[in-house]
C-alpha atoms as a PDB file:
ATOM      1  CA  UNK A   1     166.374 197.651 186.191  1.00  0.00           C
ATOM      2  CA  UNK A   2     163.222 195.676 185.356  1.00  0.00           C
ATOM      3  CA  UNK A   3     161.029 198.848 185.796  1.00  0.00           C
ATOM      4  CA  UNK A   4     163.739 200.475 183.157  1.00  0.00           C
ATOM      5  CA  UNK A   5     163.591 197.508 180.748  1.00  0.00           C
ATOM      6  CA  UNK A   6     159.242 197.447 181.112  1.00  0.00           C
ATOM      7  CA  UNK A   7     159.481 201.015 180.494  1.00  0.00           C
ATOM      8  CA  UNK A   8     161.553 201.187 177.578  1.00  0.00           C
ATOM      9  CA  UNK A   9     159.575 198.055 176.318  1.00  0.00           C
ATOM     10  CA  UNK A  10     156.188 199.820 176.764  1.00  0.00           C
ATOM     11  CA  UNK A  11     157.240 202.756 175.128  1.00  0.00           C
ATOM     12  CA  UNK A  12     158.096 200.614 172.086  1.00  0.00           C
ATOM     13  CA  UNK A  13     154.870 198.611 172.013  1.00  0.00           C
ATOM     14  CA  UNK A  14     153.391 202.706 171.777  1.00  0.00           C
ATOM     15  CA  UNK A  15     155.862 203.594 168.965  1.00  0.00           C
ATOM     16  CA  UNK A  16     155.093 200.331 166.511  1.00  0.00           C
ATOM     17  CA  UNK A  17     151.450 201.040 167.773  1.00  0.00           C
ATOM     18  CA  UNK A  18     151.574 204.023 165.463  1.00  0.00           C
ATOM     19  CA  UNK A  19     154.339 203.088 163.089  1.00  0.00           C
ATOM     20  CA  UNK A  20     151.604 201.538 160.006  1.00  0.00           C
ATOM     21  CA  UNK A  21     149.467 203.844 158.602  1.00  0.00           C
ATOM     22  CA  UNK A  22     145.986 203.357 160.247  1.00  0.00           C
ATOM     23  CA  UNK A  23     143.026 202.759 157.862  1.00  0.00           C
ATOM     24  CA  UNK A  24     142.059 206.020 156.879  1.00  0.00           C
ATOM     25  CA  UNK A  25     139.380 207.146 154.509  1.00  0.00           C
ATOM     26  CA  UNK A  26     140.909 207.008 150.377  1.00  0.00           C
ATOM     27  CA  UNK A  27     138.606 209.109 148.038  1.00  0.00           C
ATOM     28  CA  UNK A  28     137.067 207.719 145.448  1.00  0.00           C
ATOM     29  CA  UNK A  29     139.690 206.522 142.445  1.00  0.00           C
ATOM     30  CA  UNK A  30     143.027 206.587 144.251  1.00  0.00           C
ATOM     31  CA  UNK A  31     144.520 203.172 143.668  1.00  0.00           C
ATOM     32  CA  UNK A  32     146.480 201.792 146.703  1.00  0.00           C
ATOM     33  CA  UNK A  33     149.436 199.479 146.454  1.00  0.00           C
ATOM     34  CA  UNK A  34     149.050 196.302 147.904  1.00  0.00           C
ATOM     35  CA  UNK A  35     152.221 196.217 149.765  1.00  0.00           C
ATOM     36  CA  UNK A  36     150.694 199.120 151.397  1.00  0.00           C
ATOM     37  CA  UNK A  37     147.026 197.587 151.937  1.00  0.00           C
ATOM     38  CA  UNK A  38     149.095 194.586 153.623  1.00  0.00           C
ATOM     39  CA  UNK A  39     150.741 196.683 156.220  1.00  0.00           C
ATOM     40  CA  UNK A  40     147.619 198.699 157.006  1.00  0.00           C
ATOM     41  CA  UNK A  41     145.816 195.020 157.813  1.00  0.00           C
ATOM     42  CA  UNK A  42     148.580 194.018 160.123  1.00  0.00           C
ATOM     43  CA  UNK A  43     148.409 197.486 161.425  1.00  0.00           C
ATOM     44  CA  UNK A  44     144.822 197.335 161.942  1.00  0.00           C
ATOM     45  CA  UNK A  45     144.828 193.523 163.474  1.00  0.00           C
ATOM     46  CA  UNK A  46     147.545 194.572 166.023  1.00  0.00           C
ATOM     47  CA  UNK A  47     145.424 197.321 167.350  1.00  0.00           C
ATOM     48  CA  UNK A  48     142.095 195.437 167.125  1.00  0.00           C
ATOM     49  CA  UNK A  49     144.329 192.441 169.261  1.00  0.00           C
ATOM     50  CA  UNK A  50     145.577 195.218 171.931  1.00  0.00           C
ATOM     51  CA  UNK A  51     142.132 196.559 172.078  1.00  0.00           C
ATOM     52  CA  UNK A  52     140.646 193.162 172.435  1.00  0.00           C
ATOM     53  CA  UNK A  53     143.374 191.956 175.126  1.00  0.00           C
ATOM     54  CA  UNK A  54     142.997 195.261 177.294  1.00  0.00           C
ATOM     55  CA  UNK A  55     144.574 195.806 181.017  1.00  0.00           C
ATOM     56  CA  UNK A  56     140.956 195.413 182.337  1.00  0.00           C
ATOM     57  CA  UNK A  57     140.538 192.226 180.573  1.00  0.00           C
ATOM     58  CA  UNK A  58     144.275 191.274 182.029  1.00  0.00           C
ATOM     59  CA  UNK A  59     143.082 192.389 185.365  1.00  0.00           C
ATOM     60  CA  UNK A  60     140.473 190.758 185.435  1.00  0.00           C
ATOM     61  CA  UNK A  61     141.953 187.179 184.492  1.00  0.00           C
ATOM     62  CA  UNK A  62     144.749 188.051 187.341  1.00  0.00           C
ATOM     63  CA  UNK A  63     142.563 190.196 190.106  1.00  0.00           C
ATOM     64  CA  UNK A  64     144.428 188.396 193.194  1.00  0.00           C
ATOM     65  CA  UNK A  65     147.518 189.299 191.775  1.00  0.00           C
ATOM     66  CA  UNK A  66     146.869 192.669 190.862  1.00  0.00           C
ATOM     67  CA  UNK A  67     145.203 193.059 193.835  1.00  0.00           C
ATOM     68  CA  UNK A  68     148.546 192.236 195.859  1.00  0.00           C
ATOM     69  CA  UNK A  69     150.728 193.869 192.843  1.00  0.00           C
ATOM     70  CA  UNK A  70     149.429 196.684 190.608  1.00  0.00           C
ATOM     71  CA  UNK A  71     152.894 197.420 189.562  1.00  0.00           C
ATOM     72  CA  UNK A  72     154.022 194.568 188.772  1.00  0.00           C
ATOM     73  CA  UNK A  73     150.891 193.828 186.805  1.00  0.00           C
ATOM     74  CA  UNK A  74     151.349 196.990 185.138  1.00  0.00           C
ATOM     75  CA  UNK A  75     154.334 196.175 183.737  1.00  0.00           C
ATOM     76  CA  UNK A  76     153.636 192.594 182.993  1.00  0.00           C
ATOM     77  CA  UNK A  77     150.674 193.391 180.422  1.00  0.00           C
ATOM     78  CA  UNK A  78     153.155 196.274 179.708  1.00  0.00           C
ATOM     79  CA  UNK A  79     155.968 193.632 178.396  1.00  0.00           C
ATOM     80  CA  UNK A  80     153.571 190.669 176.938  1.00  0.00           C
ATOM     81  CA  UNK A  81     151.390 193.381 174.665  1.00  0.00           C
ATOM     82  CA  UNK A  82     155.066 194.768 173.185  1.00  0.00           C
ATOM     83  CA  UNK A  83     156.845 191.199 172.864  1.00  0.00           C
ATOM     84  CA  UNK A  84     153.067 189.902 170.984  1.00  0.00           C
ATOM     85  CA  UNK A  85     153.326 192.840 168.860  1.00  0.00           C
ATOM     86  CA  UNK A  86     156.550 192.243 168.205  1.00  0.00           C
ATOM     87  CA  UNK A  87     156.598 188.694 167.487  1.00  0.00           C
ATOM     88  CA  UNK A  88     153.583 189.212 165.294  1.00  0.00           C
ATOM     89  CA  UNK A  89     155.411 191.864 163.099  1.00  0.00           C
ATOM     90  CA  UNK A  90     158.359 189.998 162.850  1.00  0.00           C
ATOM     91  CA  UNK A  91     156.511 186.302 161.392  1.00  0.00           C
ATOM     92  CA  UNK A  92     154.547 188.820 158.852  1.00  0.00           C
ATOM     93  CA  UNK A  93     157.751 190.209 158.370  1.00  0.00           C
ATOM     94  CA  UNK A  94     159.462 186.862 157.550  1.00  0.00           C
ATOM     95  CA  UNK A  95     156.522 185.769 155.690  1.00  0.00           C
ATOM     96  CA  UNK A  96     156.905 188.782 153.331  1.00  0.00           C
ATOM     97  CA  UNK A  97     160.475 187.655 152.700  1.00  0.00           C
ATOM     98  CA  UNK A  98     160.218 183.963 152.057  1.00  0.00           C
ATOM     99  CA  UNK A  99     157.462 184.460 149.755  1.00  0.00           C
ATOM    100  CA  UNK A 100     158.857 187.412 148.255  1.00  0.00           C
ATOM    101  CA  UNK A 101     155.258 189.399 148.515  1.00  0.00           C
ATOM    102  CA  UNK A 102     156.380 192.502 147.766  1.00  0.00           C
ATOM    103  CA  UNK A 103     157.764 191.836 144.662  1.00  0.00           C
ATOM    104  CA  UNK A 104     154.753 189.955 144.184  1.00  0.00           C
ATOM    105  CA  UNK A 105     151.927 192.146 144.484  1.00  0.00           C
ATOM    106  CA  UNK A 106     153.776 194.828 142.983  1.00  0.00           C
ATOM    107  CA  UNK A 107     154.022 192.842 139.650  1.00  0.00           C
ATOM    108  CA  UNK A 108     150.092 192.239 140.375  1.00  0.00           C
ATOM    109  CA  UNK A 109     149.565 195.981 140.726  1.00  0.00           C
ATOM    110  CA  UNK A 110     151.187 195.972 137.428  1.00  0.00           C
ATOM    111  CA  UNK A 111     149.591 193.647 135.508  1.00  0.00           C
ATOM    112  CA  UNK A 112     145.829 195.224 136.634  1.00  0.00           C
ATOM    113  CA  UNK A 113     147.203 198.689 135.904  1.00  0.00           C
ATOM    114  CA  UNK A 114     148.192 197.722 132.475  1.00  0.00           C
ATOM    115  CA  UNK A 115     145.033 195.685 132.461  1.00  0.00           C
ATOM    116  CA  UNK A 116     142.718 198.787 132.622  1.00  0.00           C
ATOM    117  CA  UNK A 117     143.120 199.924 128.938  1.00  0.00           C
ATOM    118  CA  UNK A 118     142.408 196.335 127.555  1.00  0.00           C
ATOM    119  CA  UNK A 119     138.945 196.270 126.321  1.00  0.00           C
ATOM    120  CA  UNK A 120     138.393 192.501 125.506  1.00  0.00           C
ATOM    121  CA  UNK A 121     136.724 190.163 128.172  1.00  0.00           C
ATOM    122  CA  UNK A 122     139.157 188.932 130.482  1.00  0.00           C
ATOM    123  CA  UNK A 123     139.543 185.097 130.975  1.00  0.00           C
ATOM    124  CA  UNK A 124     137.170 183.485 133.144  1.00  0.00           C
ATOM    125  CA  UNK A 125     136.785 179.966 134.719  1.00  0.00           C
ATOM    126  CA  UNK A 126     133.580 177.903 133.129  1.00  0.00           C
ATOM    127  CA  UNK A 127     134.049 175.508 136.296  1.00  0.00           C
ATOM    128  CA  UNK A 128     134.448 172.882 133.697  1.00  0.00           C
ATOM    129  CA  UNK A 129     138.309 171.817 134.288  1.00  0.00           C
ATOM    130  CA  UNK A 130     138.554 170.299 131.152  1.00  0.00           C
ATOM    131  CA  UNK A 131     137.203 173.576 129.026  1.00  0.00           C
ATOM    132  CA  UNK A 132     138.890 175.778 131.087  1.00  0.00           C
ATOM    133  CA  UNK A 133     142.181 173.273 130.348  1.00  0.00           C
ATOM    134  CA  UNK A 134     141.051 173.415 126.755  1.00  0.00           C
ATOM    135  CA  UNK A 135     140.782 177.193 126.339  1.00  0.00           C
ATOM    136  CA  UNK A 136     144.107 177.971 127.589  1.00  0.00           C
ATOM    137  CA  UNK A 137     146.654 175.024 126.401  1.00  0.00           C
ATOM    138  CA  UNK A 138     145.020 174.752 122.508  1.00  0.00           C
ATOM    139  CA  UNK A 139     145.831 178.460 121.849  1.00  0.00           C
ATOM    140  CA  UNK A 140     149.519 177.830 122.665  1.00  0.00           C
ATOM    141  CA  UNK A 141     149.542 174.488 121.731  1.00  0.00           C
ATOM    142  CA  UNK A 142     148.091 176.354 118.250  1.00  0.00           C
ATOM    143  CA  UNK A 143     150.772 178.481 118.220  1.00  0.00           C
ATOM    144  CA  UNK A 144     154.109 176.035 119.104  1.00  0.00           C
ATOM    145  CA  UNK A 145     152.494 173.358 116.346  1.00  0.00           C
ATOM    146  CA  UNK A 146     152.700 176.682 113.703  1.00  0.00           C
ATOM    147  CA  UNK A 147     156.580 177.663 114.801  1.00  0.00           C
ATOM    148  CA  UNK A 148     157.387 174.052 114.063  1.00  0.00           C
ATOM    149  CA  UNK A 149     155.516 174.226 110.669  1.00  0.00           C
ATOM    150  CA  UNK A 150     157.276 177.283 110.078  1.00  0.00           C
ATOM    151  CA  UNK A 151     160.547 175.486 110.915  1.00  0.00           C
ATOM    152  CA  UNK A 152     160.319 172.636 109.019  1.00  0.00           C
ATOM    153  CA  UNK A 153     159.041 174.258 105.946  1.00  0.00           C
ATOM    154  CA  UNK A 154     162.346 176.305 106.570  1.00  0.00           C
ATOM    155  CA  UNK A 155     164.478 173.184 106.944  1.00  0.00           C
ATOM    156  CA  UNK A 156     162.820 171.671 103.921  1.00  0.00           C
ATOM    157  CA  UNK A 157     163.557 174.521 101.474  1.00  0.00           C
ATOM    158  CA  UNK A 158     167.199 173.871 102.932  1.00  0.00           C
ATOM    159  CA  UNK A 159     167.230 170.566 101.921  1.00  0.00           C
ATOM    160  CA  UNK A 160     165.873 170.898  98.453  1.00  0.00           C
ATOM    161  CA  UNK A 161     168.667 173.582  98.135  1.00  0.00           C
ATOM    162  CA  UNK A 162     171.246 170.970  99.216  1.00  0.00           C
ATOM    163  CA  UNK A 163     169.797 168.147  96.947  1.00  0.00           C
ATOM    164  CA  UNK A 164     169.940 170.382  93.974  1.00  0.00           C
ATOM    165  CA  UNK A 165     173.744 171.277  94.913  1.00  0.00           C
ATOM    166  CA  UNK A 166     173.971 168.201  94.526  1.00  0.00           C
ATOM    167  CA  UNK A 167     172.953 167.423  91.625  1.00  0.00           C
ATOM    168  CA  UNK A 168     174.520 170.091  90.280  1.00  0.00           C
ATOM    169  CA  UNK A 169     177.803 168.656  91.224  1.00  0.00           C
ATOM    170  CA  UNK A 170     177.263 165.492  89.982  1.00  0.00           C
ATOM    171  CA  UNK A 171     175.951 166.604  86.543  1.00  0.00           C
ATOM    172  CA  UNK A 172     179.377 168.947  86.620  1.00  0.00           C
ATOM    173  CA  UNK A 173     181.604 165.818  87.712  1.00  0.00           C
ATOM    174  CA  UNK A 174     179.961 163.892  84.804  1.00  0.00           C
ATOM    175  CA  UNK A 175     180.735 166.542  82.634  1.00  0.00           C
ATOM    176  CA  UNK A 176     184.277 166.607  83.542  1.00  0.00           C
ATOM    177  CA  UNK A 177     184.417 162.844  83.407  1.00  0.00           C
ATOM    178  CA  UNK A 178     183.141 162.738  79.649  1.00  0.00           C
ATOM    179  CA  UNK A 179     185.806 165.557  78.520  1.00  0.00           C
ATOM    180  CA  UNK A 180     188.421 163.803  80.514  1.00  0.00           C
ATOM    181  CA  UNK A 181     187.698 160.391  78.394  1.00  0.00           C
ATOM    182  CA  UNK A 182     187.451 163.267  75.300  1.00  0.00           C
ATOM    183  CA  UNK A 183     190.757 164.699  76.023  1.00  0.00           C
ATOM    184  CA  UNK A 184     192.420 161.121  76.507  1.00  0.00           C
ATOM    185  CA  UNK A 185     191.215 159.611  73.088  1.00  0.00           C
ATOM    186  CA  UNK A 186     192.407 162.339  71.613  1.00  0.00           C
ATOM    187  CA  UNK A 187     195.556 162.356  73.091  1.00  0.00           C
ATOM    188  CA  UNK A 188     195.787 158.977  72.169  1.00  0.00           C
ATOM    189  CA  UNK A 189     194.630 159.217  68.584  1.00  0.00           C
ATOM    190  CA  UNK A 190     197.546 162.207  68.541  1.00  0.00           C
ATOM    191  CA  UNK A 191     199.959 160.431  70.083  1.00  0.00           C
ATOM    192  CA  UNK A 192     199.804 157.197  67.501  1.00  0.00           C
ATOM    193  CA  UNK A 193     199.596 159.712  64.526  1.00  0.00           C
ATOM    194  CA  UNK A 194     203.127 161.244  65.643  1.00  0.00           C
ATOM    195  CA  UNK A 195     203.642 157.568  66.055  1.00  0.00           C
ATOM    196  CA  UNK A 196     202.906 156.484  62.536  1.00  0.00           C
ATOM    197  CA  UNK A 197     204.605 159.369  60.505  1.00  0.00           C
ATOM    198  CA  UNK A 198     208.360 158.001  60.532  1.00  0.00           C
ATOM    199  CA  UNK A 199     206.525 155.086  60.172  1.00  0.00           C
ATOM    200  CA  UNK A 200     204.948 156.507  56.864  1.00  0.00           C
ATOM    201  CA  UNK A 201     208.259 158.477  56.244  1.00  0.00           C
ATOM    202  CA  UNK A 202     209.888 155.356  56.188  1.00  0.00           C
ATOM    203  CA  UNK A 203     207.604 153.170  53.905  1.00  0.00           C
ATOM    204  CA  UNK A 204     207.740 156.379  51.225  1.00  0.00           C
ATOM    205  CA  UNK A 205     211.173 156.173  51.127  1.00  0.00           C
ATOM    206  CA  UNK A 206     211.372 152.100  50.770  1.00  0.00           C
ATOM    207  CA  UNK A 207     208.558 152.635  48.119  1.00  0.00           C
ATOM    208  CA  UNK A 208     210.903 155.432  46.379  1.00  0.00           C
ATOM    209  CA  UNK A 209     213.500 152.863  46.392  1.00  0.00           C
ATOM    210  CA  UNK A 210     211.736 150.025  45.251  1.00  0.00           C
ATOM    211  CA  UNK A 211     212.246 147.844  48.379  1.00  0.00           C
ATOM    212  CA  UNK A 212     208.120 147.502  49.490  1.00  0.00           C
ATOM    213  CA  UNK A 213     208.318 144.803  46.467  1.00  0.00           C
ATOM    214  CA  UNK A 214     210.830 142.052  48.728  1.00  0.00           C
ATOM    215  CA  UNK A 215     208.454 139.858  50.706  1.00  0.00           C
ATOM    216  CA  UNK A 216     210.600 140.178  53.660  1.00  0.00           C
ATOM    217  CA  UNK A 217     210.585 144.198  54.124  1.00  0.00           C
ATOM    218  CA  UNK A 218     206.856 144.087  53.414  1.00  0.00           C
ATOM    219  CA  UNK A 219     205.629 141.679  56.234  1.00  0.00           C
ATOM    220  CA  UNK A 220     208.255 143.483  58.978  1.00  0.00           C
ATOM    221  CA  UNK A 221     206.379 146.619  58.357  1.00  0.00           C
ATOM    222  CA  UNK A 222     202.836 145.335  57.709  1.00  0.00           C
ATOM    223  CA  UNK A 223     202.269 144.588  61.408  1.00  0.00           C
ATOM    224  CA  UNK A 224     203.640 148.476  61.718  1.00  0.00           C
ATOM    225  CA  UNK A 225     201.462 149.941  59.448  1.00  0.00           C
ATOM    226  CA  UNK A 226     197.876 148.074  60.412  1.00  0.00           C
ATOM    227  CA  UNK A 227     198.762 150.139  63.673  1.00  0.00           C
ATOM    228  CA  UNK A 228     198.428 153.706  62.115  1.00  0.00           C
END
């Protein structure tokens, strides 16, 4: 069972020993994704580690025992080089997840793929942090400090729109104030006319008869008559 369970874990360590692409020769101008220049380093390092932890090297560092047990020392260096390989693989691999690098240098890959067809200088440190602060912040410091021009120029011409409204309204409430205090006088300078003309009616007819001459029927409609 143990000679089973070395075998089977030797003939893994062989398979991941060719699963990444070994470095190869690229011609000249082929871009390579990152993703896929970060697997060919593990790759590489894996077989640079095997190479550099060989049986002969194990042997060596265990000759009694090997000496006593080639078998078994077989398929300890067997077990240890496919368990290292695999360990290794698998912290890269969790590395790659909780730092999300594939995403990651994809979107990089991007970004200098779209940044071939620029032709202005790219941004480069002075080594002065307070320049290099300078150069980046003012521009967008630049640009919020004009949107909030922009908005309050906005907000202004608003408000000058509202104040005239305004005063529009008041100069119309005014307005219908003064014909309101028009419309009342008149009323009331129509309603004492209708007032006075039985008033009038009545002094015609008491002049017509003669009566306006008695003291008495003069001063019980004289207070009458100032009125109209």
């Amino acid at each position: 069972m143990a000679e089973a369970s070395s075998a089977n874990l030797g003939g893994g360590c062989e398979e991941k020993r060719h699963e990444g692409s070994s470095p190869q020769s690229v011609p000249p101008g082929t871009t390579i994704s990152r993703v896929k220049l970060l697997d060919t380093m593990v790759d590489t390092f894996l077989q640079k580690l095997v190479a550099a932890g060989s049986y002969q090297r194990f042997t060596d560092c265990y000759k009694r025992f090997y000496q006593l047990q080639p078998d078994v020392t077989q398929r300890i260096y067997d077990k240890f080089i496919a368990q290292l390989q695999t360990s290794i693989r698998e912290e890269i691999s969790d590395i790659k997840e909780e730092g999300n690098l594939e995403a990651v240098l994809n979107a990089l890959d991007k970004i200098v793929e779209e940044g071939k067809d620029r032709k202005e200088p790219a941004w480069r440190p002075s080594g002065i942090p307070e320049k290099d602060l300078h150069s980046v912040m003012a521009p967008y410091f630049l640009q919020q400090r004009d949107t909030l021009q922009r908005h309050v120029q906005k907000q202004e011409a608003e408000n000058q729109q509202l104040a005239d409204a305004v005063l529009a309204g008041r100069r119309q409430v005014e307005e219908l104030q003064l014909q309101v205090q028009a419309r009342q006088q008149a009323w009331q300078i129509l309603h004492q006319a209708q007032a006075c003309v039985p008033l009038m009616e009545q002094v015609r007819t008491q002049a017509q008869r003669g009566q306006m001459t008695h003291p008495r029927l003069y001063t019980e409609n004289r207070e009458s008559w100032l009125l109209c």
